[in-house]
Structures are given as C-alpha cells and as structure tokens.
PDB file of N, CA and C in Angstrom:
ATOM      1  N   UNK A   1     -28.861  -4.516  13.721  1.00  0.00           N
ATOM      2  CA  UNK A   1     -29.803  -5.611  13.705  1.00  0.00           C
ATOM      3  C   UNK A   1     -30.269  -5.838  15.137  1.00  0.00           C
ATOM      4  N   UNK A   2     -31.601  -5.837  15.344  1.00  0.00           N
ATOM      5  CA  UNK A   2     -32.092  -5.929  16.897  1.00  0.00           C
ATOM      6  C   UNK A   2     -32.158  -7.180  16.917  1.00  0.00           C
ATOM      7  N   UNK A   3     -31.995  -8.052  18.091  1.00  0.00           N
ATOM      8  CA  UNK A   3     -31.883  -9.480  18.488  1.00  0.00           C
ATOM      9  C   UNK A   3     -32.463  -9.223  19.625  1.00  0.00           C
ATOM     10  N   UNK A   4     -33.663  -9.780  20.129  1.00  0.00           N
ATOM     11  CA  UNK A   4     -34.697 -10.171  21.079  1.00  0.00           C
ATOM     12  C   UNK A   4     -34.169 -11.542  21.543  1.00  0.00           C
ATOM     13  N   UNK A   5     -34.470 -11.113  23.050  1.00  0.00           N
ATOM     14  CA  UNK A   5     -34.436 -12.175  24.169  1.00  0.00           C
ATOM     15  C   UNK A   5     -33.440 -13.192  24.222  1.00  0.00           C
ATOM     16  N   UNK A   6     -32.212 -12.638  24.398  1.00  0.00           N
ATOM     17  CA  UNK A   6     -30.424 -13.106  23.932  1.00  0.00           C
ATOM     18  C   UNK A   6     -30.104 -13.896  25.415  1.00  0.00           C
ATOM     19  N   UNK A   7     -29.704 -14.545  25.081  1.00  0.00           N
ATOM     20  CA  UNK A   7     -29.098 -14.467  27.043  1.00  0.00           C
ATOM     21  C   UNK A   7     -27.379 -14.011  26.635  1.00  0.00           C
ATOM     22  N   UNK A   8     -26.959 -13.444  27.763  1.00  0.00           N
ATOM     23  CA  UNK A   8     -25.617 -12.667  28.110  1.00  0.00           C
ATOM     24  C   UNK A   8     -24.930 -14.522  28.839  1.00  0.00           C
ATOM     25  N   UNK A   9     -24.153 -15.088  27.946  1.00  0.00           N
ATOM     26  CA  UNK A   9     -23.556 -16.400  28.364  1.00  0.00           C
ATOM     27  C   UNK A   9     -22.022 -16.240  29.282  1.00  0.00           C
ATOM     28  N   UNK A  10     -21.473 -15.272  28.630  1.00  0.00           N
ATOM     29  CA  UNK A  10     -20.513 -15.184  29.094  1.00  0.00           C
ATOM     30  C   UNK A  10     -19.760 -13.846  28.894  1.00  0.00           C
ATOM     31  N   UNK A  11     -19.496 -13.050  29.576  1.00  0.00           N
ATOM     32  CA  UNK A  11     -18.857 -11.956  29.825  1.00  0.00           C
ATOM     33  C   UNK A  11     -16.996 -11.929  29.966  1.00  0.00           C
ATOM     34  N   UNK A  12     -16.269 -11.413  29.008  1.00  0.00           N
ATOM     35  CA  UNK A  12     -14.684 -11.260  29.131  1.00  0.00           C
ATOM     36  C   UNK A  12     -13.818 -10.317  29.820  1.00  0.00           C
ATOM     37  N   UNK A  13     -12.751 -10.519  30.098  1.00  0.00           N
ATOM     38  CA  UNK A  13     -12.188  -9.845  30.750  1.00  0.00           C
ATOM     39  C   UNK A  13     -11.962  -7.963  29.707  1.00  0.00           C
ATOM     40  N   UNK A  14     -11.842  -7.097  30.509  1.00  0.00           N
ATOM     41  CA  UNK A  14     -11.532  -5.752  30.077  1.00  0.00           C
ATOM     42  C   UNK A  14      -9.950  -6.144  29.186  1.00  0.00           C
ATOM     43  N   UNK A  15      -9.848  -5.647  27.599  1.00  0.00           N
ATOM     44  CA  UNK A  15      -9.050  -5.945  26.700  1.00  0.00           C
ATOM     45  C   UNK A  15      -8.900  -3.986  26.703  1.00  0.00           C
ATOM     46  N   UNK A  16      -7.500  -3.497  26.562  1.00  0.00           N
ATOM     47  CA  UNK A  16      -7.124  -2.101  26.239  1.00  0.00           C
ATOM     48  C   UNK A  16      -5.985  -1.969  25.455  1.00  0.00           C
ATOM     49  N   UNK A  17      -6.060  -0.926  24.989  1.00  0.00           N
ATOM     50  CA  UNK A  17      -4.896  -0.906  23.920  1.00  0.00           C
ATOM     51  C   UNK A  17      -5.291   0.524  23.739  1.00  0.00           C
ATOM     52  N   UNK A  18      -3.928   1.108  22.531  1.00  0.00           N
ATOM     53  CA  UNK A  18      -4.039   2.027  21.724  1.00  0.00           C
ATOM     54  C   UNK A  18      -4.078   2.210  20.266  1.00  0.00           C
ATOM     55  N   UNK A  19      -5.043   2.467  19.508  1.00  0.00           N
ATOM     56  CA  UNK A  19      -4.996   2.448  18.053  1.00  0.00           C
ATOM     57  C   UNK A  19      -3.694   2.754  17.226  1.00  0.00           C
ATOM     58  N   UNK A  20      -3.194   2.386  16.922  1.00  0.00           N
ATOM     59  CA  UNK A  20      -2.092   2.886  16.174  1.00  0.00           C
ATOM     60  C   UNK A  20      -2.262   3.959  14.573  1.00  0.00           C
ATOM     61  N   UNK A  21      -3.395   4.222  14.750  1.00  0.00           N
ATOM     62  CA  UNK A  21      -3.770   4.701  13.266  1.00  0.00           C
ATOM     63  C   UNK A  21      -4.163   6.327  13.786  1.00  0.00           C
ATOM     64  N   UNK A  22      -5.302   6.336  15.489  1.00  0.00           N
ATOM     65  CA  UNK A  22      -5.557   7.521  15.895  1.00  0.00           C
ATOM     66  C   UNK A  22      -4.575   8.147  16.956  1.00  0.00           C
ATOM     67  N   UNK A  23      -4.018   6.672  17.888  1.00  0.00           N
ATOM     68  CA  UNK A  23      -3.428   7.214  18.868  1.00  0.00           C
ATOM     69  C   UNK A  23      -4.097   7.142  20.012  1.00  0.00           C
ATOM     70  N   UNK A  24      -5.526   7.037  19.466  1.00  0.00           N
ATOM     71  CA  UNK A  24      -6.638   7.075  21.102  1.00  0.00           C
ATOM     72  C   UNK A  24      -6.543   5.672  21.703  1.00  0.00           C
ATOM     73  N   UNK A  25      -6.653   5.674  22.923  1.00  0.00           N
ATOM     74  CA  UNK A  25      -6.588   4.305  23.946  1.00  0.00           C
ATOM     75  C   UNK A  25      -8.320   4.028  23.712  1.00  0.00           C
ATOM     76  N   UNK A  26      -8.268   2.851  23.869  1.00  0.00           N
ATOM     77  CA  UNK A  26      -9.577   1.984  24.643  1.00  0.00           C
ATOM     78  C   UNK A  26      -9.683   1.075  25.107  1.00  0.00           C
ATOM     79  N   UNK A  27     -10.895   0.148  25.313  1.00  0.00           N
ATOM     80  CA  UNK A  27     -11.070  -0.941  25.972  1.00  0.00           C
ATOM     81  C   UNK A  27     -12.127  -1.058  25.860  1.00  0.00           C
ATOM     82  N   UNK A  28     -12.091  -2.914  25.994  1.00  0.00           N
ATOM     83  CA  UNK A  28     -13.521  -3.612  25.405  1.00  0.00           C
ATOM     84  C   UNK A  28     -13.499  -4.576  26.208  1.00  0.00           C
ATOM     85  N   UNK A  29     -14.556  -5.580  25.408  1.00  0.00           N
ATOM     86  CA  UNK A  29     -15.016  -7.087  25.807  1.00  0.00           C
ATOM     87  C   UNK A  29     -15.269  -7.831  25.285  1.00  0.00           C
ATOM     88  N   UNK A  30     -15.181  -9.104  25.353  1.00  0.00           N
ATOM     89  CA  UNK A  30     -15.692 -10.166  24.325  1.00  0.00           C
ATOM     90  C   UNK A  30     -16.864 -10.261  24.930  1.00  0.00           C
ATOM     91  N   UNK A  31     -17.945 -10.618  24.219  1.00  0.00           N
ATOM     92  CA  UNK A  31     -19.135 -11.055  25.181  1.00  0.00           C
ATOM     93  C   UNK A  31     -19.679 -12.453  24.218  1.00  0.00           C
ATOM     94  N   UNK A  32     -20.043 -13.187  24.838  1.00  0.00           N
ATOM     95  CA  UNK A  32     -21.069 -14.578  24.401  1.00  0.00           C
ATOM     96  C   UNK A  32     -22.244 -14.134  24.302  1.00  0.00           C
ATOM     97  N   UNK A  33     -23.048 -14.376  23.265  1.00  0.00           N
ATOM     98  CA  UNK A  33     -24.170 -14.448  23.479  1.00  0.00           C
ATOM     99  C   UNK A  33     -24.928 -15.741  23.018  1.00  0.00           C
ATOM    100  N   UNK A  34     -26.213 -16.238  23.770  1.00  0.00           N
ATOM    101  CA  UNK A  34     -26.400 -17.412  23.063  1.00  0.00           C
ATOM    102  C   UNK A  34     -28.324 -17.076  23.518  1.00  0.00           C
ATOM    103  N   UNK A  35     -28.547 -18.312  22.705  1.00  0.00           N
ATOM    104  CA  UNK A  35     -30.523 -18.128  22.336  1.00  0.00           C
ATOM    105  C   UNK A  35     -30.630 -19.826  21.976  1.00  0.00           C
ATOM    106  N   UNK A  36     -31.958 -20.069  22.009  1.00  0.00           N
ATOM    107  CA  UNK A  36     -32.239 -21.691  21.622  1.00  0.00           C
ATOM    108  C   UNK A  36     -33.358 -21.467  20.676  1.00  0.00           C
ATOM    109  N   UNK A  37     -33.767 -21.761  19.684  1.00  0.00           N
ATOM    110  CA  UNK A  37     -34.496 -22.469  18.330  1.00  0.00           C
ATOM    111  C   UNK A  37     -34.282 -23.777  18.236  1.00  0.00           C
ATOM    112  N   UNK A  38     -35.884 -24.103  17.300  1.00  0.00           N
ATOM    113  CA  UNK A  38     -36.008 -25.348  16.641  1.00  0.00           C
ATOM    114  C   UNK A  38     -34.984 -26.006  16.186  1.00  0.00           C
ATOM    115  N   UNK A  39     -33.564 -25.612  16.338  1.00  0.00           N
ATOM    116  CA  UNK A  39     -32.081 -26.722  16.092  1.00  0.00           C
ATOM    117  C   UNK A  39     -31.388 -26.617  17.009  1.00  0.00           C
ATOM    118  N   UNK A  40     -31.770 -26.157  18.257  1.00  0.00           N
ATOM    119  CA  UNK A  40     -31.308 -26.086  19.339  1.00  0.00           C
ATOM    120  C   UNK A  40     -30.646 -24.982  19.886  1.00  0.00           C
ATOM    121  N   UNK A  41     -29.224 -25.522  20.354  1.00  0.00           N
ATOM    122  CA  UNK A  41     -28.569 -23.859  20.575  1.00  0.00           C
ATOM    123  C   UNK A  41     -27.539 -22.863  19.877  1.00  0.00           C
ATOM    124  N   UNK A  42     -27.548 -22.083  20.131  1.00  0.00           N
ATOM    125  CA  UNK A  42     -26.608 -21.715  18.453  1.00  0.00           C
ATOM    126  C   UNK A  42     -26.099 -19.889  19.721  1.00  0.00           C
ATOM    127  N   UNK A  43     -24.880 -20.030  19.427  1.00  0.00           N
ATOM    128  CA  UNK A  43     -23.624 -18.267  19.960  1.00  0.00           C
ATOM    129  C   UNK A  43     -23.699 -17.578  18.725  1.00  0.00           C
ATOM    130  N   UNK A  44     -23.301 -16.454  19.517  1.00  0.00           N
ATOM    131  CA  UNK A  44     -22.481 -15.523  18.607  1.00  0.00           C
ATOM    132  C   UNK A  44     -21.634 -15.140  19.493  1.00  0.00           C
ATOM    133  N   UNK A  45     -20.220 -14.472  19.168  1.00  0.00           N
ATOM    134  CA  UNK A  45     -19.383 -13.919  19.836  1.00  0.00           C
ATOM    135  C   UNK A  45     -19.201 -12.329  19.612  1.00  0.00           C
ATOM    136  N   UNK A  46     -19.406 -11.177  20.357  1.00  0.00           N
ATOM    137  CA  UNK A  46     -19.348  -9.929  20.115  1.00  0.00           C
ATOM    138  C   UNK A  46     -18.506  -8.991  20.865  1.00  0.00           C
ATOM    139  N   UNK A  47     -18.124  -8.191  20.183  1.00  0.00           N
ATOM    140  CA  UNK A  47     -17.399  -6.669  21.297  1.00  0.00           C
ATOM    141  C   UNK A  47     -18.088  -5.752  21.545  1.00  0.00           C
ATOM    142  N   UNK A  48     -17.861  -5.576  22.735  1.00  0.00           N
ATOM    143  CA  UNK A  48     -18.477  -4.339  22.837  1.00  0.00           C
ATOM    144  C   UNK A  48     -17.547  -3.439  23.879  1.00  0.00           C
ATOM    145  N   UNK A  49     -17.896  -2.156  23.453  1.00  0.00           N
ATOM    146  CA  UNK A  49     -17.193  -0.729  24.037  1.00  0.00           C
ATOM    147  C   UNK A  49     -17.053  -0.790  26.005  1.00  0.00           C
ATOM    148  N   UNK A  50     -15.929  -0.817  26.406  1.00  0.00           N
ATOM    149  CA  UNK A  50     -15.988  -0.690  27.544  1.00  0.00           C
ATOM    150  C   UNK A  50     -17.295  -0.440  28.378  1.00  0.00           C
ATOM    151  N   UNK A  51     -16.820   1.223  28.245  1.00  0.00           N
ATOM    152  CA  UNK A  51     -17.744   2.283  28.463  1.00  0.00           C
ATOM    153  C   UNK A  51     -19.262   2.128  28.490  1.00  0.00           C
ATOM    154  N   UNK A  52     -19.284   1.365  27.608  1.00  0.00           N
ATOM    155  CA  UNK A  52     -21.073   1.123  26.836  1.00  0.00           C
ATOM    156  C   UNK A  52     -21.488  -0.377  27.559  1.00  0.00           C
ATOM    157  N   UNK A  53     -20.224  -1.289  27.842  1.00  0.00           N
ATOM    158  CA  UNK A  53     -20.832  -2.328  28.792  1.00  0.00           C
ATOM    159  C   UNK A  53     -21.060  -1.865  29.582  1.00  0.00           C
ATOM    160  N   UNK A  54     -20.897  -1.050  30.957  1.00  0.00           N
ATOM    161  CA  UNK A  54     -20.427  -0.696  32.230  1.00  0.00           C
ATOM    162  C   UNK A  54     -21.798   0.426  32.055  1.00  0.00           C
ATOM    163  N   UNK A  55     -22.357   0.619  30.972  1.00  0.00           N
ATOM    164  CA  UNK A  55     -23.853   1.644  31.448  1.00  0.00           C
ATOM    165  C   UNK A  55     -24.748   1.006  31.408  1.00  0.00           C
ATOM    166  N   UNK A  56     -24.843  -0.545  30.810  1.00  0.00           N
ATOM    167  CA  UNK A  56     -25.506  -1.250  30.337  1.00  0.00           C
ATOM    168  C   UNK A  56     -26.051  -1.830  31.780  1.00  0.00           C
ATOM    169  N   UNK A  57     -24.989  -2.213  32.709  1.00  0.00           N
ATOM    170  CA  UNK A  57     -25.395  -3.049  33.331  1.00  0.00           C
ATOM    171  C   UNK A  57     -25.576  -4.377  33.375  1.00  0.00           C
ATOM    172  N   UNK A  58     -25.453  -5.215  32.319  1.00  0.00           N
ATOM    173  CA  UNK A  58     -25.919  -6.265  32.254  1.00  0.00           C
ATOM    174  C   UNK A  58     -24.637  -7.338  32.840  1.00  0.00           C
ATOM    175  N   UNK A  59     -25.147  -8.780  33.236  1.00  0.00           N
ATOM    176  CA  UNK A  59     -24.837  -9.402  33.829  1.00  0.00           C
ATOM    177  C   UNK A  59     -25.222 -11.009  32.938  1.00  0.00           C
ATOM    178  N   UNK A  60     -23.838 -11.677  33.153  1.00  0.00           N
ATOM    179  CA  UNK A  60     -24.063 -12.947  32.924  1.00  0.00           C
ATOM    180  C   UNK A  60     -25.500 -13.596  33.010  1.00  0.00           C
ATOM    181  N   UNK A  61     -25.929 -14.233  32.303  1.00  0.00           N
ATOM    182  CA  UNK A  61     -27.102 -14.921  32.520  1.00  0.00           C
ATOM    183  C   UNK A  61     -28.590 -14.230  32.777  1.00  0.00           C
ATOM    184  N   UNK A  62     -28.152 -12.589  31.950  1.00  0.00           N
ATOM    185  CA  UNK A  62     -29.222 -11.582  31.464  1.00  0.00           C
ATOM    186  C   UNK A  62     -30.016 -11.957  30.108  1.00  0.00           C
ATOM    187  N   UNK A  63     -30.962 -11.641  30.636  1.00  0.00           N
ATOM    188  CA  UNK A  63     -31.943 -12.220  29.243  1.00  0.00           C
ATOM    189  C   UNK A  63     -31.991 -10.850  28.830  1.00  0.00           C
ATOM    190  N   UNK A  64     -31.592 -10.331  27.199  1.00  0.00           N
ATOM    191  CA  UNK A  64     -31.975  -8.996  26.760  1.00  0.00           C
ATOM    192  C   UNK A  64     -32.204  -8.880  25.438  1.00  0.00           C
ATOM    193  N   UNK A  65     -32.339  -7.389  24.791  1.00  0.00           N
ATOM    194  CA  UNK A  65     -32.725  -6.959  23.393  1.00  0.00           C
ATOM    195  C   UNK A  65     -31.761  -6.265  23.362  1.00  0.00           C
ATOM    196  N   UNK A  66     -30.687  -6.803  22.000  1.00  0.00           N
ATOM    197  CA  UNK A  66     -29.523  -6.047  22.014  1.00  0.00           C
ATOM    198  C   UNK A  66     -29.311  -5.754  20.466  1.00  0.00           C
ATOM    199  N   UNK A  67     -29.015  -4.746  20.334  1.00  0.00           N
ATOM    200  CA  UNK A  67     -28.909  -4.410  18.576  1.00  0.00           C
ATOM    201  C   UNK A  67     -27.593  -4.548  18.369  1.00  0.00           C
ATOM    202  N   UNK A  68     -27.088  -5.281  17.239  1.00  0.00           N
ATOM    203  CA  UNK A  68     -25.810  -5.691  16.618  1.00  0.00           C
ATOM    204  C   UNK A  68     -25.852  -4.794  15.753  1.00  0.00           C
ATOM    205  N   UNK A  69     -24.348  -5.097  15.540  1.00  0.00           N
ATOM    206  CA  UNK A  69     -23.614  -3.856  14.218  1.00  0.00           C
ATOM    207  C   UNK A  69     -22.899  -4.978  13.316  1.00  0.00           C
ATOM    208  N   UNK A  70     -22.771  -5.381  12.373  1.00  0.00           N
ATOM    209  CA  UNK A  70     -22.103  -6.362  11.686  1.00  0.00           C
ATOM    210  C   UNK A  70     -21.259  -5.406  10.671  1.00  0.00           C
ATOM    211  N   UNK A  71     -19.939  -5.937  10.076  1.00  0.00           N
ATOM    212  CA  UNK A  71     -19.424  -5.066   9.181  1.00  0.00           C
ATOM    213  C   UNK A  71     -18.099  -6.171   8.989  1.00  0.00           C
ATOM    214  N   UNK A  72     -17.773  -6.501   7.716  1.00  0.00           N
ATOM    215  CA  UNK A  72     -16.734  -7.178   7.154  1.00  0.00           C
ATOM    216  C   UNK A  72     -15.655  -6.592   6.555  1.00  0.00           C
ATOM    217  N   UNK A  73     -14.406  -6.950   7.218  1.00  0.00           N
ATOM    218  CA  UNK A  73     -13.231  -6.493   7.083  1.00  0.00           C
ATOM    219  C   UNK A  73     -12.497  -7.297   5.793  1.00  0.00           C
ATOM    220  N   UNK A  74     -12.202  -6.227   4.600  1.00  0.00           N
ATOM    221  CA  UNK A  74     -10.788  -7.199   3.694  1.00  0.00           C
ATOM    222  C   UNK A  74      -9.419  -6.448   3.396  1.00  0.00           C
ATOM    223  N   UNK A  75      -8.766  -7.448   3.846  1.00  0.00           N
ATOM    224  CA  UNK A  75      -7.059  -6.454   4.008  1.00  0.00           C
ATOM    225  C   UNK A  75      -6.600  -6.638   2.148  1.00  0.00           C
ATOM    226  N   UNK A  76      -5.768  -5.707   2.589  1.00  0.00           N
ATOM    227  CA  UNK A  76      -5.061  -6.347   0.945  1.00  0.00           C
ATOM    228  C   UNK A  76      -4.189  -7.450   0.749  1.00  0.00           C
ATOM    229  N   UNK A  77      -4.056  -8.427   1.809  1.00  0.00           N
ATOM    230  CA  UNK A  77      -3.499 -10.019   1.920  1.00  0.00           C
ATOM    231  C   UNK A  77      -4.460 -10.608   1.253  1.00  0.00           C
ATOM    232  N   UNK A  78      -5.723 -10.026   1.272  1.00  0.00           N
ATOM    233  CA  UNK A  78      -6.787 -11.372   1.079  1.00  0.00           C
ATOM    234  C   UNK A  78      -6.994 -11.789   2.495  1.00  0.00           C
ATOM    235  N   UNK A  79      -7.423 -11.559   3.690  1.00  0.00           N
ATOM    236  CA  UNK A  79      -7.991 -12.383   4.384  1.00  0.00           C
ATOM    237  C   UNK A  79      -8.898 -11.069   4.903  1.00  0.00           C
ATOM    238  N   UNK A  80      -9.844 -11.994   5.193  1.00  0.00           N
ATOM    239  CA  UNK A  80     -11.491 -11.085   5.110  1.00  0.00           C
ATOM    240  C   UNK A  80     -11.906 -11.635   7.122  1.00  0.00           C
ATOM    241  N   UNK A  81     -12.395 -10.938   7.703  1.00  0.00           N
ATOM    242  CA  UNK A  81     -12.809 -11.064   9.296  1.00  0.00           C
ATOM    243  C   UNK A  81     -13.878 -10.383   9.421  1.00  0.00           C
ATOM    244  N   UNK A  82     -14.319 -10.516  10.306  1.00  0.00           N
ATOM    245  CA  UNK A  82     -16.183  -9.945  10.886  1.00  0.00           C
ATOM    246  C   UNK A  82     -15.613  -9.487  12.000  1.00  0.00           C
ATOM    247  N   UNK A  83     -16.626  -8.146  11.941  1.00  0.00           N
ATOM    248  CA  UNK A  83     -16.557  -7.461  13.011  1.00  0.00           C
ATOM    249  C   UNK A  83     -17.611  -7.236  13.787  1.00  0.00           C
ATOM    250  N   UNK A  84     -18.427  -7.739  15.286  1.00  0.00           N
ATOM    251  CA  UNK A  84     -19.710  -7.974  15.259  1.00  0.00           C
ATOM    252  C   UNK A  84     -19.941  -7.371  16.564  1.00  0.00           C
ATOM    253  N   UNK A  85     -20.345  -6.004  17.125  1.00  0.00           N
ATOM    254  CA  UNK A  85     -20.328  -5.248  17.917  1.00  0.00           C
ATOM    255  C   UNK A  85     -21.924  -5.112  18.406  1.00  0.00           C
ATOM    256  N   UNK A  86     -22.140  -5.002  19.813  1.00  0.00           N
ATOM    257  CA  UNK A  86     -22.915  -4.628  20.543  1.00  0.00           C
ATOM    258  C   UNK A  86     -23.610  -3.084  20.869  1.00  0.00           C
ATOM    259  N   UNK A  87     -24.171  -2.837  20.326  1.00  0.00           N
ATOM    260  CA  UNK A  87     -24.565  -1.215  20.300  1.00  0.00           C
ATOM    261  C   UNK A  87     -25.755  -0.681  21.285  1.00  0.00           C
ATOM    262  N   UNK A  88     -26.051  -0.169  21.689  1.00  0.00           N
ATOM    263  CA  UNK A  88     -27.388   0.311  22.486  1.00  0.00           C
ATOM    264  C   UNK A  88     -28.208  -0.791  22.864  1.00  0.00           C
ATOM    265  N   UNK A  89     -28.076  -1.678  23.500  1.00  0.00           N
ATOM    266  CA  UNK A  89     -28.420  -3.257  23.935  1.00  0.00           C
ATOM    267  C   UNK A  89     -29.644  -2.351  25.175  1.00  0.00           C
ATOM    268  N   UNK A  90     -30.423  -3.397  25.187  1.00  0.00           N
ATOM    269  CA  UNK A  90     -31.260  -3.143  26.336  1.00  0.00           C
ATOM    270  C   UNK A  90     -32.063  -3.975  27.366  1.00  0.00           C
ATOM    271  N   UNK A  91     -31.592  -4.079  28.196  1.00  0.00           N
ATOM    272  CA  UNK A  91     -32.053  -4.932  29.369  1.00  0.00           C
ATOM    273  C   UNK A  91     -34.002  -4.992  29.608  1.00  0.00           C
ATOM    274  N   UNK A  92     -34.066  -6.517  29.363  1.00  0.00           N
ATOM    275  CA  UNK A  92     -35.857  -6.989  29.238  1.00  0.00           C
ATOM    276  C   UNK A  92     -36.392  -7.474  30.457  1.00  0.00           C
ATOM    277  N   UNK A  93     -34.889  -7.707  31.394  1.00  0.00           N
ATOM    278  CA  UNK A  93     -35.602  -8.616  32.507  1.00  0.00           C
ATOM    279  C   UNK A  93     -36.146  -7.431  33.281  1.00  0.00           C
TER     280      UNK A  93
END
C-alpha cells in the first residue's frame, strides 16, 4: 500500500535476534509514522529491515512516500497480531 507524504516521527533503536525456525540473524526498527487529516492526527507504528532503513536514508522528521506491507498473524491460541512493514519507501523531500 503506497502512503504519500508520511512524516518519519520517530525512529527506534536497532532490535537483532535470531529466527528460531531458519536460524538466520537480523535486525530491525520500530519506526513512527504519523500524517494530519480532517480529524487531525492519526500514527501508525511499523518495522522495517535493518538493512533497508540504512539505504533509505531517511531521518526523523522526513516527509516521504513509503509503501506498506500489511499481513495478519493467527496462532493456534487464538490470538491474532498485525504485522505492518516498510518496504521500498522513498524519500520526497
């Protein structure tokens, strides 16, 4: 999903680990994002790939066009989570 003219609110610290399912290591980020409309201001909260922040470039308080990945998780407990990732984002300023 492409999202036009986002601002970058807040940027997280580097999160790493290893999958326990592949074995492969990585590392990410939380990122804020926030925008204002006719009800004012309204976030989303997203991850994104180390690697893929750090080519991006972008910086707190970047105005950009960033395409989301959305995808809903259900375990066999019954509890259901969103997974809401940052993909090929692109810097407008």
């Amino acid at each position: 999903m492409l999202v036009e003219n986002i601002t970058i609110k807040r940027v997280g610290e580097v999160v790493s680990g290893v999958s326990p399912t592949t074995g492969k290591a990585w590392t990410s980020r939380s990122i804020l994002l926030g925008w204002e409309d006719e009800t004012g201001e309204g976030y989303i909260h997203a991850q994104v790939d180390n690697d893929v922040w750090k080519s991006l470039a972008l910086q707190e308080g970047d105005k950009a066009t960033i395409n989301l990945r959305f995808r809903t998780k259900a375990f066999r407990s019954g509890y259901i989570t969103n997974d809401i990732r940052i993909i090929n984002p692109q810097n407008v300023n």
